[in-house]
Protein backbone atom coordinates (compact mmCIF):
# COMPACT_ATOMS: atom_id res chain seq x y z
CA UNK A 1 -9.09 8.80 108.12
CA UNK A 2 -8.13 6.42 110.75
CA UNK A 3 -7.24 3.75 108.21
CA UNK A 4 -5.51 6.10 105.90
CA UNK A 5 -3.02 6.76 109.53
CA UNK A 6 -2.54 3.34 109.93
CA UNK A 7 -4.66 3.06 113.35
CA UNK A 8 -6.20 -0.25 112.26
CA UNK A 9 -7.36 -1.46 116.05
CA UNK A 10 -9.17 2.20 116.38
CA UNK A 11 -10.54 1.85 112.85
CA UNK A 12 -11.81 -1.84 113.57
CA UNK A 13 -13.72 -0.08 116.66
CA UNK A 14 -14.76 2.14 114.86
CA UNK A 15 -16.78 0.18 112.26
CA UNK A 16 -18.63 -1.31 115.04
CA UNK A 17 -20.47 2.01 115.72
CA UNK A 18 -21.51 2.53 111.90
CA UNK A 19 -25.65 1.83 111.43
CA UNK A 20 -25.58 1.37 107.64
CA UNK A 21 -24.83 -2.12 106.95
CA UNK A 22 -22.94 -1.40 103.63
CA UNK A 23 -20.80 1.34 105.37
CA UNK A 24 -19.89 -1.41 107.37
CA UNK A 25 -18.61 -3.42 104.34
CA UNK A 26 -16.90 -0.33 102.44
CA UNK A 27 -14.47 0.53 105.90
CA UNK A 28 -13.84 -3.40 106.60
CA UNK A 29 -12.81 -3.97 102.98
CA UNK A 30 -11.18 -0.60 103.10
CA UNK A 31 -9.20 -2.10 106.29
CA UNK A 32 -8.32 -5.25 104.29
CA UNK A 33 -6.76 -3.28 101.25
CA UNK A 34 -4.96 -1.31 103.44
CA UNK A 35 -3.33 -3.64 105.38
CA UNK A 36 -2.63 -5.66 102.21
CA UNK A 37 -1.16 -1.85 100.21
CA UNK A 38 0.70 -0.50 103.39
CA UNK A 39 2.41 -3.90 105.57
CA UNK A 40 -0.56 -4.00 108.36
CA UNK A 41 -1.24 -7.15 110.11
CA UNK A 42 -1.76 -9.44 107.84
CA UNK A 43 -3.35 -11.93 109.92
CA UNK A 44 -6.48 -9.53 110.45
CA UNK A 45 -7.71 -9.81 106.58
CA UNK A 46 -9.31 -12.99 106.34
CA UNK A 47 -11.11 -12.08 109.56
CA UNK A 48 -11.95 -8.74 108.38
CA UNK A 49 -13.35 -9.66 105.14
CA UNK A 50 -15.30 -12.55 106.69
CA UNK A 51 -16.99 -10.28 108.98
CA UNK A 52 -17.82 -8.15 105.21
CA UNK A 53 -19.18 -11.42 104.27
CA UNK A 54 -21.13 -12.41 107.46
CA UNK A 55 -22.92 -8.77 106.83
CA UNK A 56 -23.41 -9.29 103.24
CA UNK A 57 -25.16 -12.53 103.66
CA UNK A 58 -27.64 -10.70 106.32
CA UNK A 59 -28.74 -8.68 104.26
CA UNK A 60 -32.36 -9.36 102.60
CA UNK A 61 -32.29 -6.20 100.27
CA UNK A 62 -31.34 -7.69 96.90
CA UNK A 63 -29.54 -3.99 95.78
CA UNK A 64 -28.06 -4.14 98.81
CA UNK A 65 -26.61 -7.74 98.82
CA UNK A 66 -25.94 -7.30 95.09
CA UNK A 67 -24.03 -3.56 96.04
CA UNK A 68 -22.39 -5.51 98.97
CA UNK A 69 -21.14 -8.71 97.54
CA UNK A 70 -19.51 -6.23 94.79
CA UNK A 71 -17.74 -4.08 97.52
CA UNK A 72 -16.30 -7.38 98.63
CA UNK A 73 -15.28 -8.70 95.43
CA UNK A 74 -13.28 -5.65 94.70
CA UNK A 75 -11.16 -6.07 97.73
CA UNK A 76 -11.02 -9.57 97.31
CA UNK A 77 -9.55 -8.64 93.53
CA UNK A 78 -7.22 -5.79 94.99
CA UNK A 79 -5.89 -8.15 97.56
CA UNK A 80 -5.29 -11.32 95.02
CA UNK A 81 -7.48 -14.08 95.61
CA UNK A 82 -8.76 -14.30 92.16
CA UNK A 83 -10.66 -17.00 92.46
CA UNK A 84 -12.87 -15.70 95.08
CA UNK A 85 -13.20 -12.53 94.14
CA UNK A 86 -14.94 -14.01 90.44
CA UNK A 87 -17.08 -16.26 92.88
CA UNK A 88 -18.28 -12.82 95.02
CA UNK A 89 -18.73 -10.77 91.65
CA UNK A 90 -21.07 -13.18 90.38
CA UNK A 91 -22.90 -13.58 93.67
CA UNK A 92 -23.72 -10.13 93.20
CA UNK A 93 -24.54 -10.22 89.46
CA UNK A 94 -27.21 -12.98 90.37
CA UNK A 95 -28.82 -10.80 92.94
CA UNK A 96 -29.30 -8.05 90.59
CA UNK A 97 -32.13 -10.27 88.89
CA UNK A 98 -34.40 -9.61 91.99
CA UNK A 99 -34.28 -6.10 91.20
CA UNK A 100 -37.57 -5.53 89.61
CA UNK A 101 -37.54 -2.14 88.94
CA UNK A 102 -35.17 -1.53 85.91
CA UNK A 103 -33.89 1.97 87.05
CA UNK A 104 -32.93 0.28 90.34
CA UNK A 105 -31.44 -2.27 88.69
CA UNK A 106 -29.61 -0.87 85.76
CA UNK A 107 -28.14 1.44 88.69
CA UNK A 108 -27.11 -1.52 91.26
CA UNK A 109 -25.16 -2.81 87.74
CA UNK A 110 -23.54 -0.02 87.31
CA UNK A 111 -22.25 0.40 90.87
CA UNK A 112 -21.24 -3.61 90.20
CA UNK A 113 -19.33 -2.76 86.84
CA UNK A 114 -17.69 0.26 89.07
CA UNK A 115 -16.45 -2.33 91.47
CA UNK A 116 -15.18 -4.70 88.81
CA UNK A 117 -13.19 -2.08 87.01
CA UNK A 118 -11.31 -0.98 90.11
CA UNK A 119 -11.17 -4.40 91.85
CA UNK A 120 -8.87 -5.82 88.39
CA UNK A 121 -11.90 -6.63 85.69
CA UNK A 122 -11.79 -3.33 83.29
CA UNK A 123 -12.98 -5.31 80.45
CA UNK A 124 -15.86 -7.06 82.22
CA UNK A 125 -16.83 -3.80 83.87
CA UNK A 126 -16.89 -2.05 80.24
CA UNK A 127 -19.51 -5.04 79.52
CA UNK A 128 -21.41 -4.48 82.90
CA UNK A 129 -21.89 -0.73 82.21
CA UNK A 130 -23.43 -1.46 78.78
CA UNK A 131 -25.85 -3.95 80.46
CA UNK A 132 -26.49 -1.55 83.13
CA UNK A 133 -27.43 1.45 80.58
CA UNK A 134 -29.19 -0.86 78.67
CA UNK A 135 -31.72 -2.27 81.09
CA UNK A 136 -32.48 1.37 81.74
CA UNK A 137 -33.21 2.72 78.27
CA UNK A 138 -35.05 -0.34 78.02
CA UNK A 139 -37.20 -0.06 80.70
CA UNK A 140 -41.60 1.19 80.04
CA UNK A 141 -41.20 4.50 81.72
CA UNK A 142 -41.14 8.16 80.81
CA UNK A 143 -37.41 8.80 79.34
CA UNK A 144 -37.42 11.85 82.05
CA UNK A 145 -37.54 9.00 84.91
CA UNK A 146 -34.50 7.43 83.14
CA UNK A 147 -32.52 10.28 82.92
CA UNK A 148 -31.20 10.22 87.05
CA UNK A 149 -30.25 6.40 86.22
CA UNK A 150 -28.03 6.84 82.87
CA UNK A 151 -26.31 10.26 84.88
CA UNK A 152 -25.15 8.02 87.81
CA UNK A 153 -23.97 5.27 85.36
CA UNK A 154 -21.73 8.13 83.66
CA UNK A 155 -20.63 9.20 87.03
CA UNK A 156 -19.79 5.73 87.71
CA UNK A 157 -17.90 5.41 84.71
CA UNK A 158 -16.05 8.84 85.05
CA UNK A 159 -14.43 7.30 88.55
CA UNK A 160 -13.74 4.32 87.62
CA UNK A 161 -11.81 6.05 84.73
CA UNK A 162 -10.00 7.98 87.90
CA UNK A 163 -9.25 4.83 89.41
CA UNK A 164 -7.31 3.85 86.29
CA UNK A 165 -4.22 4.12 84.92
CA UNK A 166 -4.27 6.06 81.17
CA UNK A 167 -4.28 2.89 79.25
CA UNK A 168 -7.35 1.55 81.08
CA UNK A 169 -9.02 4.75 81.95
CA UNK A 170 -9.32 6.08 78.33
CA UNK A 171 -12.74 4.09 77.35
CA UNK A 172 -14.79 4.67 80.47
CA UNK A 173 -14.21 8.57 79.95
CA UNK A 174 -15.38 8.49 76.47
CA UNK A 175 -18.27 6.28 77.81
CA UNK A 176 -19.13 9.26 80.57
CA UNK A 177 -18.72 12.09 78.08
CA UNK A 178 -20.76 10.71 75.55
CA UNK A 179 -23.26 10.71 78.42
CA UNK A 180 -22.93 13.71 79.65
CA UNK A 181 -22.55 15.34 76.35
CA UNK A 182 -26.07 14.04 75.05
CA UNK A 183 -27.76 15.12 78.36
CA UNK A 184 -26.80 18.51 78.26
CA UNK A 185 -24.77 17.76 81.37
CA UNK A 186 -22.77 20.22 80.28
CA UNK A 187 -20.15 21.01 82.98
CA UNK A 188 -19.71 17.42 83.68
CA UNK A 189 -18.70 16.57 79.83
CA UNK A 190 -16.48 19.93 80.30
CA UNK A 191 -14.33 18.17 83.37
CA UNK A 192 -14.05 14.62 81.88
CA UNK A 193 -13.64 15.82 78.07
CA UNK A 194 -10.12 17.68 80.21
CA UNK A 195 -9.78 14.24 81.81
CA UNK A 196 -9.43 12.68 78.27
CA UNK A 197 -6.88 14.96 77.17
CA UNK A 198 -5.07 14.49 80.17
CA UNK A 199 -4.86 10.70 79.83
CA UNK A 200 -3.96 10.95 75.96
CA UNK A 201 -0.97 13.19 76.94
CA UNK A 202 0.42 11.40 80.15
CA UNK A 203 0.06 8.19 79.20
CA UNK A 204 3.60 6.57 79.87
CA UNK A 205 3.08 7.02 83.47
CA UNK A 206 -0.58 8.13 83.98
CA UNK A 207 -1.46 6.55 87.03
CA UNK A 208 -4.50 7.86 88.80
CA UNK A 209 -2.46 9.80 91.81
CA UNK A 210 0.01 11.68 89.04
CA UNK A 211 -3.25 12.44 86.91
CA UNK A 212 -5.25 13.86 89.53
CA UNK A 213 -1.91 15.99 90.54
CA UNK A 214 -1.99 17.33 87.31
CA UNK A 215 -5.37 18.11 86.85
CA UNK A 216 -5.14 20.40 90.28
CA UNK A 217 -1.97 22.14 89.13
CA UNK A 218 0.04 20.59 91.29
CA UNK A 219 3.27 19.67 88.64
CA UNK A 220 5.73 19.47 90.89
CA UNK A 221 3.99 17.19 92.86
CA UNK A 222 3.43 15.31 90.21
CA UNK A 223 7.14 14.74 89.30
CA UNK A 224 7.95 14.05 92.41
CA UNK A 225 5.69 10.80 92.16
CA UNK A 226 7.06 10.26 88.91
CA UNK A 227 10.69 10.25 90.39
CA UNK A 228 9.79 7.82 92.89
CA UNK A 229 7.81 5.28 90.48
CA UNK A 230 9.99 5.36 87.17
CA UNK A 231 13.34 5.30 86.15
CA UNK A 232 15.77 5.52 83.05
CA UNK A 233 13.73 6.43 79.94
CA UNK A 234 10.26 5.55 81.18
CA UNK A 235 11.05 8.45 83.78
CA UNK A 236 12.20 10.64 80.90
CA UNK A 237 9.08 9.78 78.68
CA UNK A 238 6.68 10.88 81.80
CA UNK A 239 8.74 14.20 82.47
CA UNK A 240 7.91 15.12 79.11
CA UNK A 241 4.56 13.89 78.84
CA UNK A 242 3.89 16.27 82.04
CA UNK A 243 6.10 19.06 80.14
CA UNK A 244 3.63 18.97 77.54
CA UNK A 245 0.41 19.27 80.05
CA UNK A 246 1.69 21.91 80.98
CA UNK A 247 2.77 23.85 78.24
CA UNK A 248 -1.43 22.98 76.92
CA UNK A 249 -1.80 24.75 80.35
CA UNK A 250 -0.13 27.68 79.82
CA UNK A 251 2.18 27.07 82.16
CA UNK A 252 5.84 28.74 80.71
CA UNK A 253 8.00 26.46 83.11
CA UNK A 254 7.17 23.52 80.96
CA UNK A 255 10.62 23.90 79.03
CA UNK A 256 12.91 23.61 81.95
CA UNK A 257 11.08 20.55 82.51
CA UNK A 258 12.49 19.04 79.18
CA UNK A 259 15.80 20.39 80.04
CA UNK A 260 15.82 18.85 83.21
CA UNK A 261 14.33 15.87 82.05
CA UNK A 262 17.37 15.21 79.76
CA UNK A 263 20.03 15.64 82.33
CA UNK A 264 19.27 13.24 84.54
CA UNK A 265 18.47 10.73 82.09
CA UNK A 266 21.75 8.86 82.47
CA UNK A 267 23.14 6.35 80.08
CA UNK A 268 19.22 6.03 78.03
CA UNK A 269 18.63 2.86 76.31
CA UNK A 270 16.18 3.28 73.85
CA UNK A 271 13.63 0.92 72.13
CA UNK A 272 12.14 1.99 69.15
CA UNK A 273 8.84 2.30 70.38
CA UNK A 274 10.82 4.80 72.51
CA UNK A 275 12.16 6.89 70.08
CA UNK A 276 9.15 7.30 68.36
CA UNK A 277 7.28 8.62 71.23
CA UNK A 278 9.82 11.07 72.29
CA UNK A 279 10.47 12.35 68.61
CA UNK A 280 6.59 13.02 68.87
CA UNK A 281 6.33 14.92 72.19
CA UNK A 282 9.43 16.90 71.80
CA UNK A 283 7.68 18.03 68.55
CA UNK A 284 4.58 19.16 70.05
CA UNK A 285 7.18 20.95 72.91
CA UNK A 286 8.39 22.55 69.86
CA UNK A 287 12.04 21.59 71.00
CA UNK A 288 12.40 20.77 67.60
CA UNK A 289 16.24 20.39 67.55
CA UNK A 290 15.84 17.74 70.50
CA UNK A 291 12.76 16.17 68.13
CA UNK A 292 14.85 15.82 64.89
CA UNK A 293 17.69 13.74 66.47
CA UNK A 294 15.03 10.83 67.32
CA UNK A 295 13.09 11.44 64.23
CA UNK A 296 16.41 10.50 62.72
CA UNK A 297 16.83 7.25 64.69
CA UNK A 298 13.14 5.79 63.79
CA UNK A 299 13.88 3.01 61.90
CA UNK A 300 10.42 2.36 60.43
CA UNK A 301 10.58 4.29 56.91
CA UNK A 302 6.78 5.34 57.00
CA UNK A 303 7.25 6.40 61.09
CA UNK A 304 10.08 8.08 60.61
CA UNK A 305 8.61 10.45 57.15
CA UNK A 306 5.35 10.92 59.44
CA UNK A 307 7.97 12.16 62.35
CA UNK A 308 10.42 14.38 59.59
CA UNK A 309 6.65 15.50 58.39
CA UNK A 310 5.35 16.82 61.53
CA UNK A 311 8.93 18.84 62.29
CA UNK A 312 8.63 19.82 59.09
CA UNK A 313 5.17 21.62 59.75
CA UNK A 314 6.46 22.95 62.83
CA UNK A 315 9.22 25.02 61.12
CA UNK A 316 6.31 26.16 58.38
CA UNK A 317 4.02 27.73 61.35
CA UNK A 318 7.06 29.47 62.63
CA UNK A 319 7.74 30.07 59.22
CA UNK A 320 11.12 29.23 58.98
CA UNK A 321 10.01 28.11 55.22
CA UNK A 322 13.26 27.48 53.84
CA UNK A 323 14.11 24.63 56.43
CA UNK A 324 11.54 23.28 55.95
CA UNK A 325 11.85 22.65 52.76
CA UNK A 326 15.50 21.54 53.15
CA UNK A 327 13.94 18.89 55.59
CA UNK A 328 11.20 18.07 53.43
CA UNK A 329 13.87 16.72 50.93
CA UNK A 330 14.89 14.65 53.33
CA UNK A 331 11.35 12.61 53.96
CA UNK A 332 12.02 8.75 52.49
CA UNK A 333 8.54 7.76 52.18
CA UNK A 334 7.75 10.08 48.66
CA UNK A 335 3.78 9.53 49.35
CA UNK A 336 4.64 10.94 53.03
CA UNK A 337 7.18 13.74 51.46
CA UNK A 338 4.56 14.90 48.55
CA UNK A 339 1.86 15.61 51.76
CA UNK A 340 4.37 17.80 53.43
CA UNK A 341 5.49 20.13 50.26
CA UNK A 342 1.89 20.64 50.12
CA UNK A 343 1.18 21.66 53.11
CA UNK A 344 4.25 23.72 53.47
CA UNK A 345 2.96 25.41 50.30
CA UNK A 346 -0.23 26.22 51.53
CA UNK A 347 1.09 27.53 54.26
CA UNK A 348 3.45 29.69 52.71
CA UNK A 349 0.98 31.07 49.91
CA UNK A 350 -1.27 32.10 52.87
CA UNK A 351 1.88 34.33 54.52
C-alpha cells in the first residue's frame, strides 16, 4: 500500500521489518518497478534490487533461490535491462535442478514461467509451464498427490493471462481451462472460460486494467481508461469492442456506446484491417446499417462476401427475408454467395 502511495522512504523501512526472506524480494522489486512505472527516484533502483540480490544469494533453499532469482528477473525485465534479467532467469532455472522432489519442482517452474511471462518472456514462459506440468505428471507418485501441483500451475497460468494484454493472454487461459476443465475444477474453468471470451471480444485494447474493469461491471470505468490510452480509430475499435461485452452482458446501454463511439471519432482514417474489424463488430451489435457501409469498403473480395454474408444472416434471424435476399445478390465471391442463399433458405423454410 505504501508503494502503491508513492511513500518509497516509509516503504524501504518497511521491508526491513518483513521475516520472510522472499517477501523481502517481492516489496524491494515491487519498489524498483514502481519507481521505474511512476517517476520515483531513480537513483534508489540499482540499490534496491542489489539488496533483492544480496538476499537471493543468502538463501540455501534451492525453491527458494530458484522462486527468488525469478522475482528478480521479472523486475529486472519490467525495468529494461534485458540482459540481466536473461542472466537472473536462468540463475533460477539452474536451481530448480536441486529440487528433488518433482511436485516441488514442477511447482517452483511454474512460479518461474509466471515470472517470465509478466517480466517480458510470454513465449518462454508458455515453454516453462509445459516443462513444469510435465515433470509433475511424470513424476512415480499416486496421480492424487499430483493433482495440488498441476491446480497451482493452472492458477499460475490463469494470472499470468491477467497480467497480459488480449493478444498475449489468450494461450495461458486456454492452458488453465483445459486444466481446470479436466479436474473437475469446475468453478475455476467457469471464471477463466468468461476470461476467454472477454479477451476474444476486447482485443484492440484489452489491456489487463480495462479487462479486469469489465469483468467487475465496471464499463464506464473502463472507457474512461480507454479514453486516456487510445485515440482516433483504435479508440473507436475499443468503444465497440466494450459495446459488444456488454450487450453479451445484458447490459441495454451498450448501443449508446456505439453512438457515442462514432461521434467523437473525428476525421477516422481507416486501414483495411480496420474496416474489416468494425464491419464485424457492428454486425454482432446488430447496427447493421453502420455494419454494411464498411462491409462495402473491404477491399478483399472473399472478406468482404464473408462480411455481406454475415449481415446477410442477421437480416434472416430478424427475418427481414426479402433484404436479405436483395443483399445476398450482391455477395461477389459466388462460392461465398451460394452458402448464404442456403442458409437464408433454411431459415426461412423453418418460419
Amino acid at each position: 500500500m505504501l508503494i502503491q502511495r508513492g511513500y518509497y522512504d516509509e516503504a524501504l523501512s518497511k521491508i526491513g521489518e518483513l521475516i520472510d526472506p522472499i517477501d523481502k524480494v517481492e516489496l524491494l522489486t515491487d519498489l524498483a518497478i514502481a519507481i521505474h512505472r511512476h517517476g520515483g527516484p531513480e537513483e534508489w533502483i540499482p540499490g534496491t534490487i542489489e539488496d533483492a540480490m544480496y538476499i537471493a544469494r543468502k538463501l540455501k533453499d534451492p525453491a527458494q533461490k530458484a522462486v527468488a532469482y525469478s522475482i528478480i528477473a521479472s523486475a529486472l525485465g519490467i525495468i529494461g535491462y534485458e540482459e540481466d534479467a536473461v542472466d537472473f532467469f536462468g540463475r533460477a532455472l539452474d536451481a530448480t535442478d536441486s529440487i528433488k522432489n518433482p511436485v516441488e519442482k514442477g511447482t517452483v517452474l511454474s512460479t518461474l514461467a509466471y515470472h517470465l511471462a509478466i517480466g517480458g518472456y510470454p513465449e518462454s514462459a508458455l515453454d516453462v509451464f509445459n516443462v513444469a506440468f510435465d515433470t509433475i505428471i511424470g513424476a512415480e507418485m499416486n496421480y492424487t498427490h499430483k493433482v495440488d501441483g498441476i491446480i497451482r500451475i493452472g492458477e499460475l497460468m490463469e494470472r499470468a493471462g491477467d497480467a497480459l494484454p488480449s493478444s498475449k493472454a489468450l494461450e495461458f487461459y486456454r492452458m488453465a481451462f483445459d486444466i481446470f476443465d479436466k479436474l473437475h475444477v469446475n468453478q475455476r474453468a467457469a471464471v477463466v472460460e468468461k476470461k476467454i471470451e472477454l479477451v476474444n471480444t476486447v482485443h484492440e485494447v484489452g489491456l489487463p486494467e480495462v479487462r479486469e474493469s469489465l469483468l467487475e461491471g465496471r464499463y464506464h470505468y473502463a472507457l474512461a481508461l480507454i479514453e486516456k490510452k487510445y485515440s482516433g480509430v483504435a479508440r473507436l475499435i475499443g468503444e465497440l469492442e466494450v459495446a459488444l461485452w456488454m450487450k453479451r452482458m445484458n447490459n441495454l446501454e451498450y448501443m449508446d456506446i456505439v453512438d457515442g463511439a462514432f461521434k467523437r471519432c473525428e476525421n477516422p482514417i481507416f486501414t483495411e484491417a480496420n474496416v474489416q474489424r468494425i464491419a464485424r463488430l457492428l454486425t454482432e451489435l446488430g447496427s447493421l446499417k453502420r455494419a454494411l457501409e464498411f462491409a462495402r469498403k473491404i477491399k478483399d473480395i472473399h472478406k468482404k462476401s464473408e462480411a455481406l454474408k454475415a449481415i446477410a444472416v442477421e437480416l434472416a434471424k430478424r427475418q427481414e427475408f426479402e433484404d436479405a435476399r436483395r443483399l445476398v445478390e450482391s455477395i461477389p465471391d459466388p462460392g461465398v454467395r451460394a452458402e448464404a442463399l442456403t442458409e437464408i433458405v433454411t431459415m426461412e423454410e423453418s418460419t
